[in-house]
Protein backbone atom coordinates (compact mmCIF):
# COMPACT_ATOMS: atom_id res chain seq x y z
CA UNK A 1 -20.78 -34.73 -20.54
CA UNK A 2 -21.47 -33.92 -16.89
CA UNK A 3 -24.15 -31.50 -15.92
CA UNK A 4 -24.05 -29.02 -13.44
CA UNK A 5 -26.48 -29.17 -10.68
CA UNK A 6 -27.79 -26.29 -8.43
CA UNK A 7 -30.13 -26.18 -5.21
CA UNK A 8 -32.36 -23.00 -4.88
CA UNK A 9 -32.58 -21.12 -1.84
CA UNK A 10 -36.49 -21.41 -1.52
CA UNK A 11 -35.71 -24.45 -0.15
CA UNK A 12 -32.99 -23.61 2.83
CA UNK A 13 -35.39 -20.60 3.50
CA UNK A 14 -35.27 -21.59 7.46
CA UNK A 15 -31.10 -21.10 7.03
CA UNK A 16 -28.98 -18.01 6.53
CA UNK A 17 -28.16 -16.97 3.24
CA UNK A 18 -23.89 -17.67 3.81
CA UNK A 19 -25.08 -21.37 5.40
CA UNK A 20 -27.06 -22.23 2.68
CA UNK A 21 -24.98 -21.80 0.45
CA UNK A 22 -21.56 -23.40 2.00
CA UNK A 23 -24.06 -26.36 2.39
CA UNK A 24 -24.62 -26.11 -1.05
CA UNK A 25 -20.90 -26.18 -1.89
CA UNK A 26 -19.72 -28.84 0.61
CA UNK A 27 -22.45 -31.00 -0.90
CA UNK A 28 -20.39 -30.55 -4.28
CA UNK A 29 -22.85 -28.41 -6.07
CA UNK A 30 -21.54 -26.32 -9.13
CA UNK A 31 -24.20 -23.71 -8.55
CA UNK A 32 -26.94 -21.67 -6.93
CA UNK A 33 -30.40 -20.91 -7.93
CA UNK A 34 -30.79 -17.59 -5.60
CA UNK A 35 -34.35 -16.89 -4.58
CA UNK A 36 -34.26 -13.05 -3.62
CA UNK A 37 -36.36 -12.57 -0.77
CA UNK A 38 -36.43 -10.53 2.33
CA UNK A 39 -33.97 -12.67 4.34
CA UNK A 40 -31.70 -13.98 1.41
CA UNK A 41 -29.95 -10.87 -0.56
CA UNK A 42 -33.07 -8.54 0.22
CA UNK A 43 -33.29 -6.62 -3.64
CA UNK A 44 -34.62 -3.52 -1.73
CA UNK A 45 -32.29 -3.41 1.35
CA UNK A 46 -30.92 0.14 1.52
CA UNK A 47 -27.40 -1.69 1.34
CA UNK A 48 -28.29 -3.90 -1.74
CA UNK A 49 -25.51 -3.38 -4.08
CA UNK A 50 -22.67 -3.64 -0.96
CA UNK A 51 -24.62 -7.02 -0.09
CA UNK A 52 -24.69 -8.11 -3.58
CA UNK A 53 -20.54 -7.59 -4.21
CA UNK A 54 -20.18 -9.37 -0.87
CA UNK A 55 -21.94 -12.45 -1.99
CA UNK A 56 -20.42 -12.27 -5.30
CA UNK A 57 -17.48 -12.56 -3.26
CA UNK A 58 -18.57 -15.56 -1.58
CA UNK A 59 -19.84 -17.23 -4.72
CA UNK A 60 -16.61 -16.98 -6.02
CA UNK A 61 -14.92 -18.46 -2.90
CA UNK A 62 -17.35 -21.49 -2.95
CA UNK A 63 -16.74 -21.55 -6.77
CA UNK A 64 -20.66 -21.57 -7.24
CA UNK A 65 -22.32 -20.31 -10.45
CA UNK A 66 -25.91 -18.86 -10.27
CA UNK A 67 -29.12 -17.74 -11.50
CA UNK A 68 -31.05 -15.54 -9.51
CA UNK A 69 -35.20 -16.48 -9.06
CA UNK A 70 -38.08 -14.26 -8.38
CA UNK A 71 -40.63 -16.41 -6.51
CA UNK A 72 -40.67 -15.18 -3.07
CA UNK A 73 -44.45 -15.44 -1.39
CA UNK A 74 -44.30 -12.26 0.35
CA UNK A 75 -41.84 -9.81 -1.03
CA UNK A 76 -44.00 -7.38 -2.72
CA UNK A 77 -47.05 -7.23 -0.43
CA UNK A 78 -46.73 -8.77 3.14
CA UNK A 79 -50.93 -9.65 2.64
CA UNK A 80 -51.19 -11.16 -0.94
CA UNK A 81 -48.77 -13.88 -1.60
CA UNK A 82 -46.76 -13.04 -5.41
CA UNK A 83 -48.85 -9.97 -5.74
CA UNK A 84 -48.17 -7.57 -7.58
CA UNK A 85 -47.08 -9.07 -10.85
CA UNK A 86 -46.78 -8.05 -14.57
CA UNK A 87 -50.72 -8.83 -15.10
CA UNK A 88 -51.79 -6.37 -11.65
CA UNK A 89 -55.11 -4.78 -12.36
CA UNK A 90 -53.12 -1.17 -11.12
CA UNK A 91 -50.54 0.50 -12.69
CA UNK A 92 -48.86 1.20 -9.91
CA UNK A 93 -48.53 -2.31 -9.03
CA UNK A 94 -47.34 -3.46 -12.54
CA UNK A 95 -44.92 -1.34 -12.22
CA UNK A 96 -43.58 -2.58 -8.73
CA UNK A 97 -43.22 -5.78 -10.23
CA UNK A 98 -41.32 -4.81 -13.09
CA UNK A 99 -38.90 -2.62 -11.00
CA UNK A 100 -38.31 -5.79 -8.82
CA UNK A 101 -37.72 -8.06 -11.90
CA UNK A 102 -35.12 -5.14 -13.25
CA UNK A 103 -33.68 -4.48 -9.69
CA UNK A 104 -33.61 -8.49 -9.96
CA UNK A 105 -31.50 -8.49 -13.36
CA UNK A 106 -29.10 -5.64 -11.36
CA UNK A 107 -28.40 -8.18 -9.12
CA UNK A 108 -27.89 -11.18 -11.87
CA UNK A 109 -25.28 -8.57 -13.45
CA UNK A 110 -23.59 -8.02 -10.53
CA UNK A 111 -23.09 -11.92 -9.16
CA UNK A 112 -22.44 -12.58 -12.90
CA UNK A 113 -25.67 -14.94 -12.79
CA UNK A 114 -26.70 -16.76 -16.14
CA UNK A 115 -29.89 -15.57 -15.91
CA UNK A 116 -32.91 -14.51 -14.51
CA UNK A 117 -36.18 -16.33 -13.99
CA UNK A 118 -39.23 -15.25 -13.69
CA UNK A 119 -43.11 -15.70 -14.60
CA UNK A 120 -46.41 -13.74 -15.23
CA UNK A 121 -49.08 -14.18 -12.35
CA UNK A 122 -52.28 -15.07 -12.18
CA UNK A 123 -55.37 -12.80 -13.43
CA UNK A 124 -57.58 -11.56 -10.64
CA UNK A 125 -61.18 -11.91 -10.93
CA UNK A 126 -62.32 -8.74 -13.30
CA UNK A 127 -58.93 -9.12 -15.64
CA UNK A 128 -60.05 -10.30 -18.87
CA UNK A 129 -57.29 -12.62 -20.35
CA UNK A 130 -56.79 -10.52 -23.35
CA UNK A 131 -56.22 -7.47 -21.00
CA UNK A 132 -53.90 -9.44 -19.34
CA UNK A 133 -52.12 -10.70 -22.46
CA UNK A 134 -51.73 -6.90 -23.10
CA UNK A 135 -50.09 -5.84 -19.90
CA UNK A 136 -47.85 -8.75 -19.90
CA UNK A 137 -46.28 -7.46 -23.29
CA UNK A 138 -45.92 -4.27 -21.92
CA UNK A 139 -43.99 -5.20 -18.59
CA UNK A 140 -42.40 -7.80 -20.95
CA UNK A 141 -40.98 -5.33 -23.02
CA UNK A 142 -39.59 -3.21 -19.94
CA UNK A 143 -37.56 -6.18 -18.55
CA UNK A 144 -36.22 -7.07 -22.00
CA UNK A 145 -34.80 -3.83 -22.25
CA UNK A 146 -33.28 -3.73 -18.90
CA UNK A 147 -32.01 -7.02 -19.65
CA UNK A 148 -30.47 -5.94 -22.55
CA UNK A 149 -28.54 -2.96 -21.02
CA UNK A 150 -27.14 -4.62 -18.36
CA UNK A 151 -26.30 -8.18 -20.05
CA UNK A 152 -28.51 -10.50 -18.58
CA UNK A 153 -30.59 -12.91 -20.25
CA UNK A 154 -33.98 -13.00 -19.04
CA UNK A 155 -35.90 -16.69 -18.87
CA UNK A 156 -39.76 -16.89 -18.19
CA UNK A 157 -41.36 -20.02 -16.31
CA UNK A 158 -44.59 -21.24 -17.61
CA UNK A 159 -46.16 -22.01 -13.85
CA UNK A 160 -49.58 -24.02 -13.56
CA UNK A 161 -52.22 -21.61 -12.56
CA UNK A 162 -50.51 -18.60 -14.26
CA UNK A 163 -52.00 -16.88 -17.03
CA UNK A 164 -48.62 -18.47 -19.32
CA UNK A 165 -48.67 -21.88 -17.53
CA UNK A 166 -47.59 -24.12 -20.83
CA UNK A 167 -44.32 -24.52 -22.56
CA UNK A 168 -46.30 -23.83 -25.85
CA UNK A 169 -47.92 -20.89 -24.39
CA UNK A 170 -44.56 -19.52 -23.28
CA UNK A 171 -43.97 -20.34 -27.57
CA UNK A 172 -46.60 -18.31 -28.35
CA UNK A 173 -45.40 -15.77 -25.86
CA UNK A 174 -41.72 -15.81 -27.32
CA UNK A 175 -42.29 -15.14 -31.23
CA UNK A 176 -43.30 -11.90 -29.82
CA UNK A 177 -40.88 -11.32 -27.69
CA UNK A 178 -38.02 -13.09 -29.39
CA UNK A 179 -35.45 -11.84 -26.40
CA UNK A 180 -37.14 -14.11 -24.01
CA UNK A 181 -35.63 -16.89 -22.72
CA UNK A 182 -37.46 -20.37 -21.37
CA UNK A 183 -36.96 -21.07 -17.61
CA UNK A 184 -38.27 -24.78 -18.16
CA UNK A 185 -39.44 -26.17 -14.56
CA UNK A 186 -39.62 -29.86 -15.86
CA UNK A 187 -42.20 -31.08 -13.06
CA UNK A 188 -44.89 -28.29 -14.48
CA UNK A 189 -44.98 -30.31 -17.59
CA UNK A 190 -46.23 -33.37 -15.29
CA UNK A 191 -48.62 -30.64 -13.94
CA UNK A 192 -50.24 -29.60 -17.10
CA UNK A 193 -49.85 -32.48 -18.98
CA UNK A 194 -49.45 -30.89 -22.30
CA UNK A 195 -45.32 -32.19 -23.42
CA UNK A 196 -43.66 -34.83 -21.73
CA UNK A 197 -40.33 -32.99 -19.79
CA UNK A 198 -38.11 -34.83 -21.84
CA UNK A 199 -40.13 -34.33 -25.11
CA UNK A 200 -39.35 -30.22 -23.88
CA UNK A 201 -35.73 -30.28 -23.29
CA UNK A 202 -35.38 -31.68 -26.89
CA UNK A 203 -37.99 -29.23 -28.51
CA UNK A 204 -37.14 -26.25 -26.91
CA UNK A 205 -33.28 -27.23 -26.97
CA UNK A 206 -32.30 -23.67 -28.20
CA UNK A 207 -34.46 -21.79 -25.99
CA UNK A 208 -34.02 -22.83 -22.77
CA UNK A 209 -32.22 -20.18 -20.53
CA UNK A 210 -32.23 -22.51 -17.07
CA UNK A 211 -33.96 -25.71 -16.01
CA UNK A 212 -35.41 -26.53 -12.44
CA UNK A 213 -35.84 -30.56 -11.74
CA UNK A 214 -37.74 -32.42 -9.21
CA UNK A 215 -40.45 -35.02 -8.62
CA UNK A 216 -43.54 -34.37 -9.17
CA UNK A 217 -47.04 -36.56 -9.41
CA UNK A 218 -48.87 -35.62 -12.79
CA UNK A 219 -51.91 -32.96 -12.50
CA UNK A 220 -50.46 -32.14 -8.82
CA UNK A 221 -48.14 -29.07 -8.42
CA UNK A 222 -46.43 -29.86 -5.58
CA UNK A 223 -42.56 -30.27 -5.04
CA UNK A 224 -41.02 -33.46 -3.94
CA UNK A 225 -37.81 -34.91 -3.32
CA UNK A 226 -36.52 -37.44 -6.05
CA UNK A 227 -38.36 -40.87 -5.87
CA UNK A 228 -41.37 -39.75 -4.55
CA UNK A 229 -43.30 -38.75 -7.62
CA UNK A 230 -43.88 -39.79 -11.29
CA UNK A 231 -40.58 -37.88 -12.96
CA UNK A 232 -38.84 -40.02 -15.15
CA UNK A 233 -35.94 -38.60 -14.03
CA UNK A 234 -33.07 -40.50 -16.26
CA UNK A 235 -35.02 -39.42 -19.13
CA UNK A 236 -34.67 -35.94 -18.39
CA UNK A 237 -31.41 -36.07 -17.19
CA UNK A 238 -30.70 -37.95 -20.72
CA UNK A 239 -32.22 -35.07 -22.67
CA UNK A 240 -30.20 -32.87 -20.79
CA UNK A 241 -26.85 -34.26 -21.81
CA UNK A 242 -28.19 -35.27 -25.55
CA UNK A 243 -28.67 -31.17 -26.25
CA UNK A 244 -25.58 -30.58 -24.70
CA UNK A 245 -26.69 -28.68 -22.10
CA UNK A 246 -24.08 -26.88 -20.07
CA UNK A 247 -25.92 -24.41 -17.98
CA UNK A 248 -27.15 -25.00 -14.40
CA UNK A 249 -29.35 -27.64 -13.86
CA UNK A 250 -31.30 -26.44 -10.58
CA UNK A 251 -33.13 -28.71 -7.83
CA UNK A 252 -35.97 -26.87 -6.62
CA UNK A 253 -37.64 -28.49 -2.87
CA UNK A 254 -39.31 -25.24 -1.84
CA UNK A 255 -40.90 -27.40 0.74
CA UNK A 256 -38.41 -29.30 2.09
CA UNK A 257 -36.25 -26.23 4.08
CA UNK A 258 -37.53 -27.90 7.69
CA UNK A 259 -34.48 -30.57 6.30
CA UNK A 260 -32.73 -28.81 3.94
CA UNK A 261 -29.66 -29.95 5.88
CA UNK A 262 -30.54 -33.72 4.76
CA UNK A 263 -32.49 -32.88 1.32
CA UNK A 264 -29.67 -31.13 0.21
CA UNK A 265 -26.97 -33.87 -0.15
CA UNK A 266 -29.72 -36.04 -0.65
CA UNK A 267 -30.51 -34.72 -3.81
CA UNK A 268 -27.53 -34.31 -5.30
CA UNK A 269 -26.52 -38.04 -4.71
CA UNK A 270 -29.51 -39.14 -5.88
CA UNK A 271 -28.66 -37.64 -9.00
CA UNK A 272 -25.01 -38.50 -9.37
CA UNK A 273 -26.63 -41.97 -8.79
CA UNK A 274 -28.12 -42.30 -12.05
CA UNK A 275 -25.38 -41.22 -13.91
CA UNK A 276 -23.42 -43.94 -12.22
């Protein structure tokens, strides 16, 4: 089979939306991981649902699939970078976050995205992890229903640092929420060092909801282009096919958007290269 490769927007963030993405299609892409942010289909823009049928538009004309991502730095709070999230100490902050992650899934149904990504947060100091665990089940159960009602599936990430950093804490995590999807970033299992990425793909096989790839060097979270890190990259790309995999495979390079003219063609023919 042939898998279907995507490029998220995190890292074209110095490009317009509309150029991003035609780079993304001219580069023969089949897809579109779409980080909402302020500058790139702004979720809280007064105009949000014309701006969301107008991309949906585009999409279509580029025939580009997508998933829409909620990592943006700054979104929520121009001062505290991810903050608030599902694990806030306030209410009123847990709350914002799960009314982004719904308004989020409005979008997803409107694009027709596969699904939505997102993760927990990390505990501030004071936020006892079983506090935490609490709240998260509580947003958790918000955005599952939301999900539900408008036909999205929703995918967590396991992120290194995060309160749910581990593909078997994300397990743990799922038997009670059995809804929940797994947004598998393969380069956070070189991070945390608990599965090999491949190992994932093939035990998780029937969970998995979207999968980001990159390189990475093990025990350091930090986003590189192919070749540069430690991913054994034909293994995972292996896995991929051997479960049959036929969602969007997305290349996340948050970092590289200074060249995302270059890093995006790059990274696709790197790819196509090992399949060769």
């Amino acid at each position: 089979m042939s898998l279907r490769y995507a490029y998220n927007t995190n890292g074209a963030a110095n490009h317009r939306l509309d150029d991003a993405l035609r780079l993304i299609a001219d580069a023969g892409y089949a897809g579109v991981a779409l980080t909402l942010d302020h500058h790139h289909l702004d979720p809280f823009a007064p105009d949000w649902e014309r701006e969301s049928a107008r991309v949906a538009d585009l999409l279509d004309q580029l025939a580009l699939g997508s998933v829409i991502e909620t990592g943006a730095r700054y979104l929520l709070d121009p001062r505290d970078k991810h903050e608030p999230t599902l694990i806030a100490a306030t209410a009123d902050g847990r709350a914002r976050r799960v009314a982004f992650l719904c308004r989020a899934l409005d979008v997803a149904a409107r694009l027709g995205s596969e699904t939505m990504s997102f993760w927990a947060g990390v505990p501030k100091p004071g936020v006892g992890r079983e506090q935490a665990h609490l709240w998260l089940d509580e947003g958790l159960d918000r955005v599952l229903d939301h999900a539900e009602a408008v036909g999205v599936e929703a995918s967590f990430e396991p992120e290194p640092g995060m309160l749910i950093e581990t593909v078997g804490e994300y397990a743990a995590l799922a038997e009670r929420h059995p809804r929940l999807r797994l947004a598998l970033d393969t380069g956070h299992c070189l991070v945390t060092q608990d599965i090999e990425p491949a190992e994932a793909i093939r035990r998780y096989a029937d969970r998995i909801g979207t999968v980001a790839i990159e390189d990475m060097r093990r025990g350091d979270h930090t986003h590189l282009p192919f070749g540069e890190g430690d991913m054994d990259m034909p293994a995972v790309l292996s896995a991929l096919e051997a479960i049959g995999f036929d969602r969007l495979v997305c290349v996340e390079l948050s970092r590289e958007s200074p060249r995302a003219h270059a890093a995006i063609p790059q990274s696709i023919a790197y790819l196509r290269g090992i399949a060769a």
